[in-house]
Protein backbone atom coordinates (compact mmCIF):
# COMPACT_ATOMS: atom_id res chain seq x y z
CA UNK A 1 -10.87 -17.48 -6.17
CA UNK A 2 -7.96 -15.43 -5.54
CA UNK A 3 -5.59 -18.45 -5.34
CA UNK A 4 -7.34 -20.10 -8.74
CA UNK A 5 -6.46 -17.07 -10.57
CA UNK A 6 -2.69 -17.15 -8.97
CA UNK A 7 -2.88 -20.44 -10.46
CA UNK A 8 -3.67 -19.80 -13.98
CA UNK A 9 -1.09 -17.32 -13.73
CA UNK A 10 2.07 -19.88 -12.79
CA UNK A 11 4.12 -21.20 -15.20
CA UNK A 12 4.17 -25.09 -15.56
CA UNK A 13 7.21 -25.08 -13.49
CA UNK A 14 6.00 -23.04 -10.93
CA UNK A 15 2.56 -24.61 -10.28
CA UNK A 16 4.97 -27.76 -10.09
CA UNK A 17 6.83 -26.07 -7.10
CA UNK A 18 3.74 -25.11 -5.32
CA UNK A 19 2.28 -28.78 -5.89
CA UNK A 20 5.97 -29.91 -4.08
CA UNK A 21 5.33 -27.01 -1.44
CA UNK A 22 1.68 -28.35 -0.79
CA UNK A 23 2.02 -31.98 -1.61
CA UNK A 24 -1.30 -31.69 -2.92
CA UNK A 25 -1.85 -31.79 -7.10
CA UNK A 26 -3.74 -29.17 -9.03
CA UNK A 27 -5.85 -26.03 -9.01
CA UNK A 28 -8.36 -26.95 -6.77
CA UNK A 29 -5.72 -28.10 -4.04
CA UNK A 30 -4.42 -24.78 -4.07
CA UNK A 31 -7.45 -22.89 -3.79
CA UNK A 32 -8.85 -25.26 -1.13
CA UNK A 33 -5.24 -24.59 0.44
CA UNK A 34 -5.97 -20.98 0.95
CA UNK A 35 -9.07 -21.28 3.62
CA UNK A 36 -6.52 -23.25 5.42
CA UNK A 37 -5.62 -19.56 7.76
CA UNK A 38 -8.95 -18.84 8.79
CA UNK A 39 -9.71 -22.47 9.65
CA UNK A 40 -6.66 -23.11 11.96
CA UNK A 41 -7.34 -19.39 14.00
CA UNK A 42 -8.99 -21.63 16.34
CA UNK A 43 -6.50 -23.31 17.56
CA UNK A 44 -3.56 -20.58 16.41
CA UNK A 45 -5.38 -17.82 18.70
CA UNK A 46 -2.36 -15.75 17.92
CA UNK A 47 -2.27 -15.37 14.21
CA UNK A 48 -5.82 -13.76 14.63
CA UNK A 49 -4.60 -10.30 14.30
CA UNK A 50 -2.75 -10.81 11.07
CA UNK A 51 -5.63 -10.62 8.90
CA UNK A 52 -5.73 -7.73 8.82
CA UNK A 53 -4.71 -3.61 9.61
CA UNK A 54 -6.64 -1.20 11.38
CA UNK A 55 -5.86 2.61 11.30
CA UNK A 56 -7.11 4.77 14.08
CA UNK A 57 -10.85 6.91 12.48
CA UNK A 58 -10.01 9.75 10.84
CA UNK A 59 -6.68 8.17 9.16
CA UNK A 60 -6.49 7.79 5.39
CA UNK A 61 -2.96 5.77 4.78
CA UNK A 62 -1.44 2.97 6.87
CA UNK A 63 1.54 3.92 9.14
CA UNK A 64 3.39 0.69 9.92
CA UNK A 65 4.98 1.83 12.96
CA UNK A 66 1.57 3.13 14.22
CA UNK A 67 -0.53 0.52 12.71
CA UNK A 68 1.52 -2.64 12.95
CA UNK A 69 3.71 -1.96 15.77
CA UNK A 70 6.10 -4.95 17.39
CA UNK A 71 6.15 -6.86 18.87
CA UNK A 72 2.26 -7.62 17.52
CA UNK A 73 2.09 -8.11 13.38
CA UNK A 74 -0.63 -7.52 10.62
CA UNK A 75 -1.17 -8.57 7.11
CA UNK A 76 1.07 -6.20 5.68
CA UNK A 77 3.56 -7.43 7.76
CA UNK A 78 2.38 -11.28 7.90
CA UNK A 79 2.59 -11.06 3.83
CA UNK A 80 6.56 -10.17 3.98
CA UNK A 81 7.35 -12.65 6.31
CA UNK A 82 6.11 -15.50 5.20
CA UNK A 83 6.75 -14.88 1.91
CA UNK A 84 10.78 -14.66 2.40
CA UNK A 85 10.41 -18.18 4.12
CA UNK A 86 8.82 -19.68 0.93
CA UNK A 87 12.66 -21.53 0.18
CA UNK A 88 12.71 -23.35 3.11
CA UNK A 89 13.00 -26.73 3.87
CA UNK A 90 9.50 -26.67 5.25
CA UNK A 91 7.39 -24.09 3.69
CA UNK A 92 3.57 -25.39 3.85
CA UNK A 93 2.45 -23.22 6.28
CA UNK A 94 3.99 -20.09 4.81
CA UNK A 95 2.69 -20.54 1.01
CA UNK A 96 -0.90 -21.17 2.91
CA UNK A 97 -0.04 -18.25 5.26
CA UNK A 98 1.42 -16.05 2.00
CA UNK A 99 -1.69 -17.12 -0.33
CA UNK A 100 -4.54 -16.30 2.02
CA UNK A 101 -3.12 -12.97 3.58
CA UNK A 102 -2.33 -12.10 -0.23
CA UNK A 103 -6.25 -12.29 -0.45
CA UNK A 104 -7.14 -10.48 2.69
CA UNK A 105 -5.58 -7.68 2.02
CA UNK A 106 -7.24 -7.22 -1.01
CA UNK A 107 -10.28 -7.47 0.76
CA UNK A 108 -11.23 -3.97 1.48
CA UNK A 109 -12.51 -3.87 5.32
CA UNK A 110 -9.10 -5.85 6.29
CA UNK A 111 -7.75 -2.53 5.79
CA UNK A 112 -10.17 -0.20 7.90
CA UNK A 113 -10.72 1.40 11.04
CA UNK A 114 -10.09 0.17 14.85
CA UNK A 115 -12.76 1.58 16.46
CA UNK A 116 -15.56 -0.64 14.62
CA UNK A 117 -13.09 -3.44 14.36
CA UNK A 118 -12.82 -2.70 10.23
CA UNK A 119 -16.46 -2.42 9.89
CA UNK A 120 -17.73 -5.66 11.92
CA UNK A 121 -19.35 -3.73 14.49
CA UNK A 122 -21.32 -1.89 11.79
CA UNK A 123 -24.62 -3.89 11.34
CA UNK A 124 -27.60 -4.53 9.36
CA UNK A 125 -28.94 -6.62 6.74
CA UNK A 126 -27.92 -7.78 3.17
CA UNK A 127 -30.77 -8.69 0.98
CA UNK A 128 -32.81 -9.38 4.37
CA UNK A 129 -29.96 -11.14 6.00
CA UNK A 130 -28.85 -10.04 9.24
CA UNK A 131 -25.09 -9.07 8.88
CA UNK A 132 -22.19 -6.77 9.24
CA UNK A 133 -20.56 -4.47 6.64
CA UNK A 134 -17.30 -6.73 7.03
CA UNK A 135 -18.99 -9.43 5.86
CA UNK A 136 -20.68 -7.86 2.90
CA UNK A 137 -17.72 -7.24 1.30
CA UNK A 138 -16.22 -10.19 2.38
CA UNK A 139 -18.49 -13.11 1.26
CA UNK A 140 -22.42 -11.90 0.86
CA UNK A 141 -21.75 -9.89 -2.08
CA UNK A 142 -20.08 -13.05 -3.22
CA UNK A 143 -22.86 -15.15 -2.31
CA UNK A 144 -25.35 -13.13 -3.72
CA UNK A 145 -24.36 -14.02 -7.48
CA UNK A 146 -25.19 -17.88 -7.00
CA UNK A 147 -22.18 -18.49 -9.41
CA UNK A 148 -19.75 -21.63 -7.92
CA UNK A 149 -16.28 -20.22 -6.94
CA UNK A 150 -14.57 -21.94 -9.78
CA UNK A 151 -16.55 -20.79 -12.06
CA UNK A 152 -16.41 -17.07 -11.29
CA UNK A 153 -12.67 -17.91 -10.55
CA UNK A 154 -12.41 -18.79 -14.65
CA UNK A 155 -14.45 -15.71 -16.13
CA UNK A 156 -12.36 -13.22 -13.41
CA UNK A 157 -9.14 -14.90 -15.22
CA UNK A 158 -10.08 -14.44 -18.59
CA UNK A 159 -10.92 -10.51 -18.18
CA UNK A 160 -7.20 -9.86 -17.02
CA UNK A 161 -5.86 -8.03 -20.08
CA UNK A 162 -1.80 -8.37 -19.76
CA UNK A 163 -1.51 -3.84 -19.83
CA UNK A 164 -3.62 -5.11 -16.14
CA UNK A 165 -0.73 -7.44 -15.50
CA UNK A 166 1.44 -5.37 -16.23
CA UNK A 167 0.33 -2.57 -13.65
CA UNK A 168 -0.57 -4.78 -11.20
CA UNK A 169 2.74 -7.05 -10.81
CA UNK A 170 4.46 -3.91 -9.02
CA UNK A 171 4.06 -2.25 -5.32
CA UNK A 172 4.56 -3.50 -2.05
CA UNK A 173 2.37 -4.99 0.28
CA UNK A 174 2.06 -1.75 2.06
CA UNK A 175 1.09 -0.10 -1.35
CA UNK A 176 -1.36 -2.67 -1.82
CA UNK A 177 -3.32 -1.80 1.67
CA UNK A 178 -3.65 1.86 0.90
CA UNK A 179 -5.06 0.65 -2.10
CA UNK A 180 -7.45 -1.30 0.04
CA UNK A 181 -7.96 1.55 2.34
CA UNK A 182 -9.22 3.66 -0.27
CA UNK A 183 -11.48 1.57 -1.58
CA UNK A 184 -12.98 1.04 2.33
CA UNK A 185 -13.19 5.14 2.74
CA UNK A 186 -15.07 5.61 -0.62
CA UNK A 187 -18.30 6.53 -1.27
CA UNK A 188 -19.41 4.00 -3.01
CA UNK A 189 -18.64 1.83 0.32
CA UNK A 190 -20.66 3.75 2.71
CA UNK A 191 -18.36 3.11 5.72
CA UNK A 192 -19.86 4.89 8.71
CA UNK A 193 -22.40 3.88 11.08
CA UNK A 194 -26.06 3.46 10.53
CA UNK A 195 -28.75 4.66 12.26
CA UNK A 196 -30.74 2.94 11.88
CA UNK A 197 -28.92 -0.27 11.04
CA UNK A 198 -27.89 -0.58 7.22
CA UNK A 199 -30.20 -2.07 4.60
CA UNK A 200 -28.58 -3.14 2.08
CA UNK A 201 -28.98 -4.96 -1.69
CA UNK A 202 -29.07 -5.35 -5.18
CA UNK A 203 -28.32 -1.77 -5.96
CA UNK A 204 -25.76 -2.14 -3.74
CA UNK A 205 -23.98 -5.10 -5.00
CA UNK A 206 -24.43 -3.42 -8.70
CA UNK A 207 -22.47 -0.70 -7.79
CA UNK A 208 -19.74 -2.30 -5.91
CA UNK A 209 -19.09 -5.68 -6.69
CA UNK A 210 -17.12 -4.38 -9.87
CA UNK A 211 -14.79 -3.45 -7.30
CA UNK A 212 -15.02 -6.95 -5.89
CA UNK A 213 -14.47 -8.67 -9.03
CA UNK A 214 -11.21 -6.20 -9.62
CA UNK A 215 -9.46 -6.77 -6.27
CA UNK A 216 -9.71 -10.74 -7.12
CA UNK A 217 -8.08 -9.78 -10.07
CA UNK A 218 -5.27 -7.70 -8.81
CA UNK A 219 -4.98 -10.62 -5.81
CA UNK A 220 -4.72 -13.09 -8.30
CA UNK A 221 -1.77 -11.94 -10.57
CA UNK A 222 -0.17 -10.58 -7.11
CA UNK A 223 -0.21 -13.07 -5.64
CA UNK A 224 1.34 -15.18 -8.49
CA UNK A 225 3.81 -12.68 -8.93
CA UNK A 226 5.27 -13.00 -5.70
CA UNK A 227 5.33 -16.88 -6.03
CA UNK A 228 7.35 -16.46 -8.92
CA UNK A 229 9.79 -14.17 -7.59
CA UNK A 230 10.64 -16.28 -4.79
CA UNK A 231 10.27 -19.64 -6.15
CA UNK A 232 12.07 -18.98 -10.03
């Protein structure tokens, strides 16, 4: 969804350029394109740890040099690099790599804390579903609405008013995790552990996935943003 709203963003010329990039046509392509960096963790053991950005408990803002430190990267990082590489001669991988860490770290618990592994240790059930809190916010939310991605992907797009552009096509990826780490150490999100496990449901999802639905949004034009920076 993130990467059909990026797409709605482009330009003609741009989504032209990304098309060349992919060698794959149109909007689906593109959003299909963007599952492509949790797919090949299998085999790319390595790039595991650049989904994301834990903090140590207690923290409230990412430190880069504590957080992210080298040799080892994280999505902040991951989002910079690949980004700068989206000019060269071979740049598949990095617009895949750019387009789906773009997403994650707009995805609140890719920006939480280390000791429950940004809230998959925390479990319990979703509308009777065994589960973890990572994954509520991730997909069951999501799931929950019974509304196909493409559709949802449309009516996000057409709430975007351009004073939201506006705002949102600024910041740095490191600005853009606090903002995610805020969201994960709100109320609203409940991030602590349960005991007893977490039961969780429709009041839930009524409450927070506004906040879903906005960091789609603010993915989205991001995300397209940075495309067209790089590839104007």
């Amino acid at each position: 969804m993130v990467c059909a709203v990026a797409w709605d963003e482009l330009t003609p010329d741009l989504r032209a350029k990304v098309e060349d990039i992919l060698e794959a046509k149109g909007r689906d392509a593109f959003a299909l394109s963007c599952r492509w960096a949790d797919d090949v963790i299998r085999w790319r053991k390595e790039t595991a740890p650049w989904h994301y950005i834990n903090a140590p408990q207690g923290e409230t803002k990412v430190d880069m040099k504590r957080d992210c430190p080298q040799p080892n990267s994280c999505v902040v990082e991951q989002v910079s690099c690949h980004a700068a590489r989206l000019k060269s001669p071979s740049a598949k991988d990095d617009l895949r790599y750019t387009a789906h860490f773009i997403g994650d770290l707009h995805t609140p618990l890719h920006v939480g804390y280390e000791a429950d592994r940004g809230g998959n240790d925390i479990k319990g059930k979703f509308e009777g579903i065994d589960t973890n809190l990572h994954a509520v916010w991730d997909y069951n939310m999501l799931d929950a609405t019974h509304k196909p991605w493409p559709e949802l992907a449309d009516e996000l797009h057409g709430q975007i008013t351009d004073a939201e552009r506006k705002q949102w096509q600024a910041g740095t990826p490191v600005d853009w995790a606090n903002e995610s780490f805020a969201i994960t150490l709100s109320p609203a999100m409940g991030y602590h552990r349960y005991d007893p496990p977490f039961d969780l449901g429709e009041a839930y999802a009524k409450t927070n996935l506004p906040t879903v639905y906005q960091q789609i949004k603010k993915a989205g034009v991001r995300l397209a943003w940075v495309l067209t920076q790089v590839l104007k």
